[in-house]
Protein backbone atom coordinates (compact mmCIF):
# COMPACT_ATOMS: atom_id res chain seq x y z
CA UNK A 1 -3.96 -8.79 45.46
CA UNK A 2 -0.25 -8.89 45.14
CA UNK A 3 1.07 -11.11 42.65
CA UNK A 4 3.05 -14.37 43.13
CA UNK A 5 6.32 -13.89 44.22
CA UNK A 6 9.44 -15.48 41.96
CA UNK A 7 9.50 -18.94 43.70
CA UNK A 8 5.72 -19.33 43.51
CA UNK A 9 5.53 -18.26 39.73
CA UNK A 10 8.60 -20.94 39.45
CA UNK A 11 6.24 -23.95 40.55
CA UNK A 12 3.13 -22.63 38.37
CA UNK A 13 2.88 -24.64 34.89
CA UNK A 14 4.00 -22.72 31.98
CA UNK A 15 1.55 -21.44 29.31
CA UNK A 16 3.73 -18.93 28.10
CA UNK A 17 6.78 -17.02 28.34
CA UNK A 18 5.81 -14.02 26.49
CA UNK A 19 3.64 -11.59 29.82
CA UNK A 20 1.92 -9.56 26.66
CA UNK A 21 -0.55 -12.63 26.35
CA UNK A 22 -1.39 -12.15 30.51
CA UNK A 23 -5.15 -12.82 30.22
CA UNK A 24 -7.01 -10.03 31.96
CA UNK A 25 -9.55 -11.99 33.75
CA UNK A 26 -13.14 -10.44 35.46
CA UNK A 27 -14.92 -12.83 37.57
CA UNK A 28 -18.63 -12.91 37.23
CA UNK A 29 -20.51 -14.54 40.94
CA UNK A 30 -19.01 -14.17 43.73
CA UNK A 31 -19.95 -17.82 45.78
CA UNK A 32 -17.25 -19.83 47.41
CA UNK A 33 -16.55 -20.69 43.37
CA UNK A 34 -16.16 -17.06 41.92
CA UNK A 35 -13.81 -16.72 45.26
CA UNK A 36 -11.72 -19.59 44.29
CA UNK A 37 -11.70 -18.71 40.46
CA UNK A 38 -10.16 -15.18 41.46
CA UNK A 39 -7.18 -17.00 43.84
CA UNK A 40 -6.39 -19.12 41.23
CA UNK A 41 -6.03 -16.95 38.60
CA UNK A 42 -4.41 -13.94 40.81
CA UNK A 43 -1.56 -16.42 41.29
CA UNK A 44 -1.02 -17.43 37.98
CA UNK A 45 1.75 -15.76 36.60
CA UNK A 46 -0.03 -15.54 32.93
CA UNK A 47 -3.40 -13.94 34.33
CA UNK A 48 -4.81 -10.81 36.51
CA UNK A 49 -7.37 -10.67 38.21
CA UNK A 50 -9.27 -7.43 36.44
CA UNK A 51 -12.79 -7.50 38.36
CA UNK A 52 -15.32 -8.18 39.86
CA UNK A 53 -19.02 -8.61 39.06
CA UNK A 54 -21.92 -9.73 41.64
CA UNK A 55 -25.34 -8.31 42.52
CA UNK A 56 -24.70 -8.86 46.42
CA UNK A 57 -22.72 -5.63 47.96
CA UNK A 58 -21.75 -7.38 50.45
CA UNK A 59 -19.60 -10.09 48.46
CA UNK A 60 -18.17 -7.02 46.58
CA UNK A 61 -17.38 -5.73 49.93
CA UNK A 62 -16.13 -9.43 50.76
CA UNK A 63 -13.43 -9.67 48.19
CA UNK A 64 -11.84 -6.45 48.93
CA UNK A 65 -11.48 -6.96 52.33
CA UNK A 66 -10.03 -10.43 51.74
CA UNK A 67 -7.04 -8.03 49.44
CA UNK A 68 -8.33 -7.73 45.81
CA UNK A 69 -8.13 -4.31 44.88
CA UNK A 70 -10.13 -4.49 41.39
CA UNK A 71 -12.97 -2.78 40.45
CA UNK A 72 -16.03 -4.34 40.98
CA UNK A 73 -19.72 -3.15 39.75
CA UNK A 74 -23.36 -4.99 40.11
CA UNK A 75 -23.57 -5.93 36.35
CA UNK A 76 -21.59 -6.69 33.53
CA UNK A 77 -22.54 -4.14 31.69
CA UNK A 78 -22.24 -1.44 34.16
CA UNK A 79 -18.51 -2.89 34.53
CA UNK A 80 -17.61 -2.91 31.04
CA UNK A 81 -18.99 1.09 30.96
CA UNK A 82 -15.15 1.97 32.87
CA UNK A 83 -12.94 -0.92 32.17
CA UNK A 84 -11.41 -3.50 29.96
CA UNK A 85 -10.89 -7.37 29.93
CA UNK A 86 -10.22 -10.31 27.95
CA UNK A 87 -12.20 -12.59 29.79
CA UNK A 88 -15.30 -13.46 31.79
CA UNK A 89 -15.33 -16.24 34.07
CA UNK A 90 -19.15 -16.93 34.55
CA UNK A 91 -19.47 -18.49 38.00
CA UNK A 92 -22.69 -17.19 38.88
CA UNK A 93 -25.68 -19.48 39.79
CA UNK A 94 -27.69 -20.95 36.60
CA UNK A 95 -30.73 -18.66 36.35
CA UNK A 96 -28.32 -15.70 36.53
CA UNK A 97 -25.21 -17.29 34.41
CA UNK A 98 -27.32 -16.86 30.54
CA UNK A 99 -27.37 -12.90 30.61
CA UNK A 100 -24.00 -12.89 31.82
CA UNK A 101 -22.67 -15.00 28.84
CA UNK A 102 -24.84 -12.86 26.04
CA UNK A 103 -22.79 -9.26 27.61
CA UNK A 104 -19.68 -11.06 27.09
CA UNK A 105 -20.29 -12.61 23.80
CA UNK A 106 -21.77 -9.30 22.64
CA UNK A 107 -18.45 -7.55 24.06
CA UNK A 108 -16.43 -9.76 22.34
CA UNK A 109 -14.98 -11.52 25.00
CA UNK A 110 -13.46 -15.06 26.17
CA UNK A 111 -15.95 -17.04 28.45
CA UNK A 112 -15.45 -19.53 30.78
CA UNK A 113 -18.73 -20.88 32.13
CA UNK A 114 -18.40 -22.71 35.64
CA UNK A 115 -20.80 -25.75 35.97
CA UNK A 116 -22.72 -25.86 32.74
CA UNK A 117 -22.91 -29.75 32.49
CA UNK A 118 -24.81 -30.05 35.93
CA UNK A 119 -27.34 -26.91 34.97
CA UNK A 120 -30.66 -27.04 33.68
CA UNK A 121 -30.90 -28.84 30.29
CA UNK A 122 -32.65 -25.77 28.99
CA UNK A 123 -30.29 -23.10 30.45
CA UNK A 124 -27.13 -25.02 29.41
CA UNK A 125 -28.85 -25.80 25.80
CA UNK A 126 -29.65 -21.86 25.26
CA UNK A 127 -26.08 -20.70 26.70
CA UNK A 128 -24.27 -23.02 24.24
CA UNK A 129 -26.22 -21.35 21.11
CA UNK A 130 -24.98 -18.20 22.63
CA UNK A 131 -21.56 -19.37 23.20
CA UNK A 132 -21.30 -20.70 19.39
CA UNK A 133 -21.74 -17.42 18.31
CA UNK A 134 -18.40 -16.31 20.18
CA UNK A 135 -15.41 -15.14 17.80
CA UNK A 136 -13.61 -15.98 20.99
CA UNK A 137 -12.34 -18.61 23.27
CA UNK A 138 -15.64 -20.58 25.12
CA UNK A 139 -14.98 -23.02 27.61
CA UNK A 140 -17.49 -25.29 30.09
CA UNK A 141 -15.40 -25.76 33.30
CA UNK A 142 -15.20 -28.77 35.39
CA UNK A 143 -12.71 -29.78 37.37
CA UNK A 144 -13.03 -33.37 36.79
CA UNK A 145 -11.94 -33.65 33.80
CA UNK A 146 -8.26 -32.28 34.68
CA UNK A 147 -8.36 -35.12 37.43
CA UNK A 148 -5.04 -37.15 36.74
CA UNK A 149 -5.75 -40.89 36.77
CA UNK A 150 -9.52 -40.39 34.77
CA UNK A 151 -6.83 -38.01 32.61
CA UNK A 152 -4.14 -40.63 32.23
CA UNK A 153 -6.67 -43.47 30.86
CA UNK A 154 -8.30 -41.36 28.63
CA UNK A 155 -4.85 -39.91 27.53
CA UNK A 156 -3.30 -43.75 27.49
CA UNK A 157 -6.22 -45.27 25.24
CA UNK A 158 -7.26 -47.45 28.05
CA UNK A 159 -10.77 -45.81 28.59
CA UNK A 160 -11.56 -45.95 25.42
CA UNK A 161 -14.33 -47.71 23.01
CA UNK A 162 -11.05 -49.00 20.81
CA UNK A 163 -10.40 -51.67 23.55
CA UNK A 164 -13.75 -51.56 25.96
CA UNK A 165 -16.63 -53.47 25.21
CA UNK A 166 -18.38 -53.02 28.35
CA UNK A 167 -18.20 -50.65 31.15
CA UNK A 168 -19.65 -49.91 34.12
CA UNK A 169 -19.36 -46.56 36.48
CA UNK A 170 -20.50 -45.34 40.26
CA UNK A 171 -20.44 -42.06 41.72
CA UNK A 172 -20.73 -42.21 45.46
CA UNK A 173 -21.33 -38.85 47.17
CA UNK A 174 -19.72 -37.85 50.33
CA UNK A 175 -22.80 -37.30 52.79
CA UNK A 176 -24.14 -39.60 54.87
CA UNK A 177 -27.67 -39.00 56.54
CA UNK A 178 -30.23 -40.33 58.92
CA UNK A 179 -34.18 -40.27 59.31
CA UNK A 180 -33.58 -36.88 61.16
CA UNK A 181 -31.08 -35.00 59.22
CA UNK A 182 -32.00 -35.60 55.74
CA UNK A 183 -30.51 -34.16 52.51
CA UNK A 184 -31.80 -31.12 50.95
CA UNK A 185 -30.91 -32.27 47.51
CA UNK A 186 -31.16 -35.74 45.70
CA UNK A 187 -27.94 -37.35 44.89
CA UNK A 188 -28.30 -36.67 41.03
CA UNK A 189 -27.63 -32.87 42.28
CA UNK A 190 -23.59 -33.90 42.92
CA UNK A 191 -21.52 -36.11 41.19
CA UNK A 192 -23.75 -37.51 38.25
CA UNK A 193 -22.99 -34.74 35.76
CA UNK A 194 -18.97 -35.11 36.28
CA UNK A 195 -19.15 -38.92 35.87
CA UNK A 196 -21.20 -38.76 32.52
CA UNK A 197 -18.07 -35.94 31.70
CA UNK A 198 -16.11 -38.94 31.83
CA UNK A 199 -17.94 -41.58 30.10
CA UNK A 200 -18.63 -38.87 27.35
CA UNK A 201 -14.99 -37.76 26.70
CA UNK A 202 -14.12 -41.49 26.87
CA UNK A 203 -17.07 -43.64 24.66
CA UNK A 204 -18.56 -40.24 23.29
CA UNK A 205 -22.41 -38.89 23.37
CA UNK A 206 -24.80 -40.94 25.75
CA UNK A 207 -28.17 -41.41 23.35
CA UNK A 208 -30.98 -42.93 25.39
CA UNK A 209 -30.95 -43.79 29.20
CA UNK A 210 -33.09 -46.13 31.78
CA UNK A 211 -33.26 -44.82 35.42
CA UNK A 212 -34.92 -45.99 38.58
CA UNK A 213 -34.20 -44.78 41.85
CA UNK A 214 -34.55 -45.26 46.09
CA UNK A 215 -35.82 -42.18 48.08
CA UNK A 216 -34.77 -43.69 51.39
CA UNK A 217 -34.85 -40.39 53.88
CA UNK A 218 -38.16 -38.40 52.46
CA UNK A 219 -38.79 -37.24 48.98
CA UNK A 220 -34.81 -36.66 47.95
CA UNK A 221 -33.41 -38.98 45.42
CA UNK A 222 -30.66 -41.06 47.52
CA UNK A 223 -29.94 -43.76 44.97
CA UNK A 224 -29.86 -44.27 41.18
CA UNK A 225 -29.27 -47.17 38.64
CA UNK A 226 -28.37 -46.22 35.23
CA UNK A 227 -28.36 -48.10 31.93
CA UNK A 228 -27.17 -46.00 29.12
CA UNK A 229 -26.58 -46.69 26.25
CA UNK A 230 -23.79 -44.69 23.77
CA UNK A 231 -24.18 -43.24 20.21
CA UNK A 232 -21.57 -46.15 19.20
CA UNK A 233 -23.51 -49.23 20.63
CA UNK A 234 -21.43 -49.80 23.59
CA UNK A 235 -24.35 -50.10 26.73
CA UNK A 236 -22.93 -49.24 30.43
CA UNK A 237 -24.32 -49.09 33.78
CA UNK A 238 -24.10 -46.53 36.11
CA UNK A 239 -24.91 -46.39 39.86
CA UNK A 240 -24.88 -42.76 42.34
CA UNK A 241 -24.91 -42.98 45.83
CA UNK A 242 -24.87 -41.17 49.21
CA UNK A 243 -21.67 -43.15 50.65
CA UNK A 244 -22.04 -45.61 53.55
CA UNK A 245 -21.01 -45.30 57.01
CA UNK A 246 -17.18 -45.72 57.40
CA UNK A 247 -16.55 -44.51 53.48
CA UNK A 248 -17.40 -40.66 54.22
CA UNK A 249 -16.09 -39.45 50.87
CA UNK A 250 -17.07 -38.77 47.41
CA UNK A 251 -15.37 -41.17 44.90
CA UNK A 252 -15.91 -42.07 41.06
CA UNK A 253 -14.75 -45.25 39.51
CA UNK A 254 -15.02 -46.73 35.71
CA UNK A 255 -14.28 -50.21 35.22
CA UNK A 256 -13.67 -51.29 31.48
CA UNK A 257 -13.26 -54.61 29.66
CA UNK A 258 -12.93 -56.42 26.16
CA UNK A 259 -10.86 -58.85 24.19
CA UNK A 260 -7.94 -56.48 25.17
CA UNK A 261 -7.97 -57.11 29.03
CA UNK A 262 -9.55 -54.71 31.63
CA UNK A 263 -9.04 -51.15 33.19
CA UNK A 264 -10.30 -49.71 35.95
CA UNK A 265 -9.79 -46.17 37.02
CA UNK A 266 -11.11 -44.04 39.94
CA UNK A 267 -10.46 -40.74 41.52
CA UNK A 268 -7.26 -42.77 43.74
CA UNK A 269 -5.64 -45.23 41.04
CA UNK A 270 -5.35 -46.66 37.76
CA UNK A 271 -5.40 -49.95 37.22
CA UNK A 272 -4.28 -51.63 33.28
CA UNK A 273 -3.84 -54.84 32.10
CA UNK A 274 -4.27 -54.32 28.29
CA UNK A 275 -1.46 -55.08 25.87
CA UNK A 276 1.38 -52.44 26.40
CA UNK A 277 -0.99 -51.04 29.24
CA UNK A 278 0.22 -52.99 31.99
CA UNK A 279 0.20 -52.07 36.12
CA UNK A 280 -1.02 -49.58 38.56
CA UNK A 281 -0.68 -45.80 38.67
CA UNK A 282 -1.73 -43.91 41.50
CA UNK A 283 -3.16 -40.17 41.37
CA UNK A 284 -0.26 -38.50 43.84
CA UNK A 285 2.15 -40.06 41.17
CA UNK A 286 1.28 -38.30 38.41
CA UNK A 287 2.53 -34.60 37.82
CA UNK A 288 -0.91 -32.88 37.23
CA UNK A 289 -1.44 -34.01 40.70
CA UNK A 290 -0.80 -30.95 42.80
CA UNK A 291 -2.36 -28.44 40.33
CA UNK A 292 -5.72 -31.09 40.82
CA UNK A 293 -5.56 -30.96 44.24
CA UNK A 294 -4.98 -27.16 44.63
CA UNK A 295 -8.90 -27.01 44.05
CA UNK A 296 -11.11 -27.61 41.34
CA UNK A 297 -11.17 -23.64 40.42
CA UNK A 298 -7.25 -24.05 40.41
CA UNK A 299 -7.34 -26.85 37.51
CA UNK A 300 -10.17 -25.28 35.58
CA UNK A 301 -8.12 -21.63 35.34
CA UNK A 302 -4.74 -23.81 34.20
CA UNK A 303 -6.86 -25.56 31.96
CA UNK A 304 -8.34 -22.48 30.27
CA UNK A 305 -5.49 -20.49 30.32
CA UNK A 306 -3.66 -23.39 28.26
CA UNK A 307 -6.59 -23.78 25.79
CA UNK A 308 -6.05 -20.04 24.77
CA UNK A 309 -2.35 -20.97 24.22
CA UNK A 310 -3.45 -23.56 21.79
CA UNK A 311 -3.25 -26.95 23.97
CA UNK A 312 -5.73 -29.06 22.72
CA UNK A 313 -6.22 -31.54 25.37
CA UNK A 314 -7.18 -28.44 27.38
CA UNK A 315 -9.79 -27.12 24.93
CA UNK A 316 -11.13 -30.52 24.58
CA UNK A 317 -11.25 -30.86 28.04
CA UNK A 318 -13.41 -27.78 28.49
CA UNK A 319 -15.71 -28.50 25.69
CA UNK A 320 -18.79 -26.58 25.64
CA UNK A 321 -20.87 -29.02 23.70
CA UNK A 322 -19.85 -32.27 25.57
CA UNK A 323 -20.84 -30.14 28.84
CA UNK A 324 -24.18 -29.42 27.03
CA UNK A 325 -24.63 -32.94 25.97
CA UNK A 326 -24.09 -34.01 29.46
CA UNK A 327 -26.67 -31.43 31.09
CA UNK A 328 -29.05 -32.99 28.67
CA UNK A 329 -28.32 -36.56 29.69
CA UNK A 330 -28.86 -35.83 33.11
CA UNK A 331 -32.32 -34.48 32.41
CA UNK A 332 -33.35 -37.50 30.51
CA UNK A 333 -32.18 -39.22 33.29
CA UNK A 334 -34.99 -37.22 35.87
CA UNK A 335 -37.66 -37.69 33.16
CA UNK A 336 -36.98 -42.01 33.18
CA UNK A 337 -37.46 -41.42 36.92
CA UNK A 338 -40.24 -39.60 36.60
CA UNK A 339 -41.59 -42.31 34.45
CA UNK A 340 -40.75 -45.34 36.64
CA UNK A 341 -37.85 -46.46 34.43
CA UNK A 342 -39.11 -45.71 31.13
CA UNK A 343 -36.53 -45.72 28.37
CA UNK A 344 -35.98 -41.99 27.18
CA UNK A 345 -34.05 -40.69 23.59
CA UNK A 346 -31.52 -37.84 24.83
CA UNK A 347 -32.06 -34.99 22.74
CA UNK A 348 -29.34 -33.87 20.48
């Protein structure tokens, strides 16, 4: 694929002006995410896309009729036999995504794993040992937590447990069904994992949780209530959703309050009114905006690309161990269910 022409590279964020540190990137799953990950990063003007790796010929076939010349091969291993990298972006699904991460670590490699925090607690647990192991870069990638307002309150002190003494979060999910089309999945399958991102990197580690649940169209999950309770004290509820008729789009929001005043943020707007936090910022306003909205592989490959430059709000964004937390938290979350509301430890 060609690369971006002067006046596109002129509207890309900068990570660096020196092209020696152009990460080399090969893409590892080739799903509508793996496709995504190798647009954003073939029009980055710090990055290349240098292959390709997916069991399925014909999404190796896929990407180079679509204009991506790179090599591609079946297995990591097989593609690391003829050619060189700096890093692998692992967007391959769960069950595949572990034996992708030990080749890379083993090669010596930068990782970026796609989707950690919303895989298996078990998977994501025995990736991250692998991942600590790494002499190089690791990153968890989720686009959520480059989404501008949730970025500006955390960034701003607002979502924070130095002014909130209570908070409560939603997550409603943008599919709405009937008796005769009914989801596949349970609604703990979408946005869950990306709003207990938020409440991590905000309040910190989630240590014990209390879930009950609707199943409203069959056996699928279609609501959940939430209390949860923090490492630091501070208790929260949380509530996930299909959306309702007339509201046919996925939307997070965190509402905060204490002594300080209140805040309360969601995927739209930001709302303050805390001492020298004061009035209402909306997400189209703020310059991380059009990166965001590019696509979530878009913000994740910005994100990563600036963590290897040394940005630490980037690296902490894309923190492997939060993610991991998180993936655990969501599967104490299934086993309360399980147990009709039963409190449940989250394992560290």
């Amino acid at each position: 694929m060609a690369r971006p022409s002067a006046a596109m590279a002129e509207n890309q964020p900068s990570v660096s002006s020196d092209s020696t540190t152009r990460q080399r990137i090969v893409v590892a799953g080739l799903g509508r995410i793996g496709v995504d990950y190798a647009c954003a990063f073939a029009m980055h003007p710090f990055a290349e896309v240098a292959g390709f790796v997916e069991p399925r010929g014909d999404l190796r076939r896929f990407v180079r009729g679509v204009g991506f010349s790179a090599p591609s091969a079946p297995t990591l291993a097989r593609w690391l036999d003829k050619n060189a990298c700096d890093s692998v972006v692992v967007s391959a699904p769960a069950a595949d995504a572990l034996a992708i991460v030990e080749r890379a670590v083993a090669a010596g490699l930068g990782v970026l794993v796609h989707g950690l925090a919303a895989m298996p607690a078990e998977i994501a647990t025995r990736i991250a040992a692998v991942l600590s192991g790494s002499e190089k870069a690791t990153a968890a990638g989720s686009a959520v937590m480059f989404q501008p307002t949730f970025a500006r309150a955390r960034r701003s002190g607002a979502l924070s447990a130095d002014r909130v003494t209570q908070v409560r979060a939603s997550a409603s999910v943008s599919r709405v069904f009937s008796p005769l089309a009914a989801p596949d999945r349970d609604v703990l399958d979408f946005l869950l994992a990306d709003l207990l991102l938020l409440l991590d990197a905000a309040f910190g580690p989630i240590a014990a949780v209390k879930a009950t649940g609707q199943k409203l169209y069959g056996d699928w999950l279609d609501e959940c209530q939430v209390e949860a309770r923090f490492a630091n004290g501070l208790a929260t509820k949380i509530e996930a959703s299909w959306s309702v008729p007339g509201y046919p789009c996925a939307a997070m929001v965190i509402e905060g309050s204490g002594g300080e005043g209140r805040v309360i943020v969601s995927d739209d707007a930001l709302e303050m009114d805390m001492p020298g936090l004061q009035g209402r910022v909306v997400a189209a306003s703020e310059p991380g905006n059009a990166r965001f909205e590019g696509g979530e592989a878009s913000a994740i490959a910005e994100g990563y690309l600036k963590s290897l430059a040394g940005d630490p709000a980037a690296s902490d964004a894309l923190s492997v161990p939060r993610a991991t937390r998180v993936a655990r938290v969501v599967e104490s979350v299934r086993s309360s269910l399980q147990a009709d509301g039963d409190d449940r430890e989250v394992a560290s």
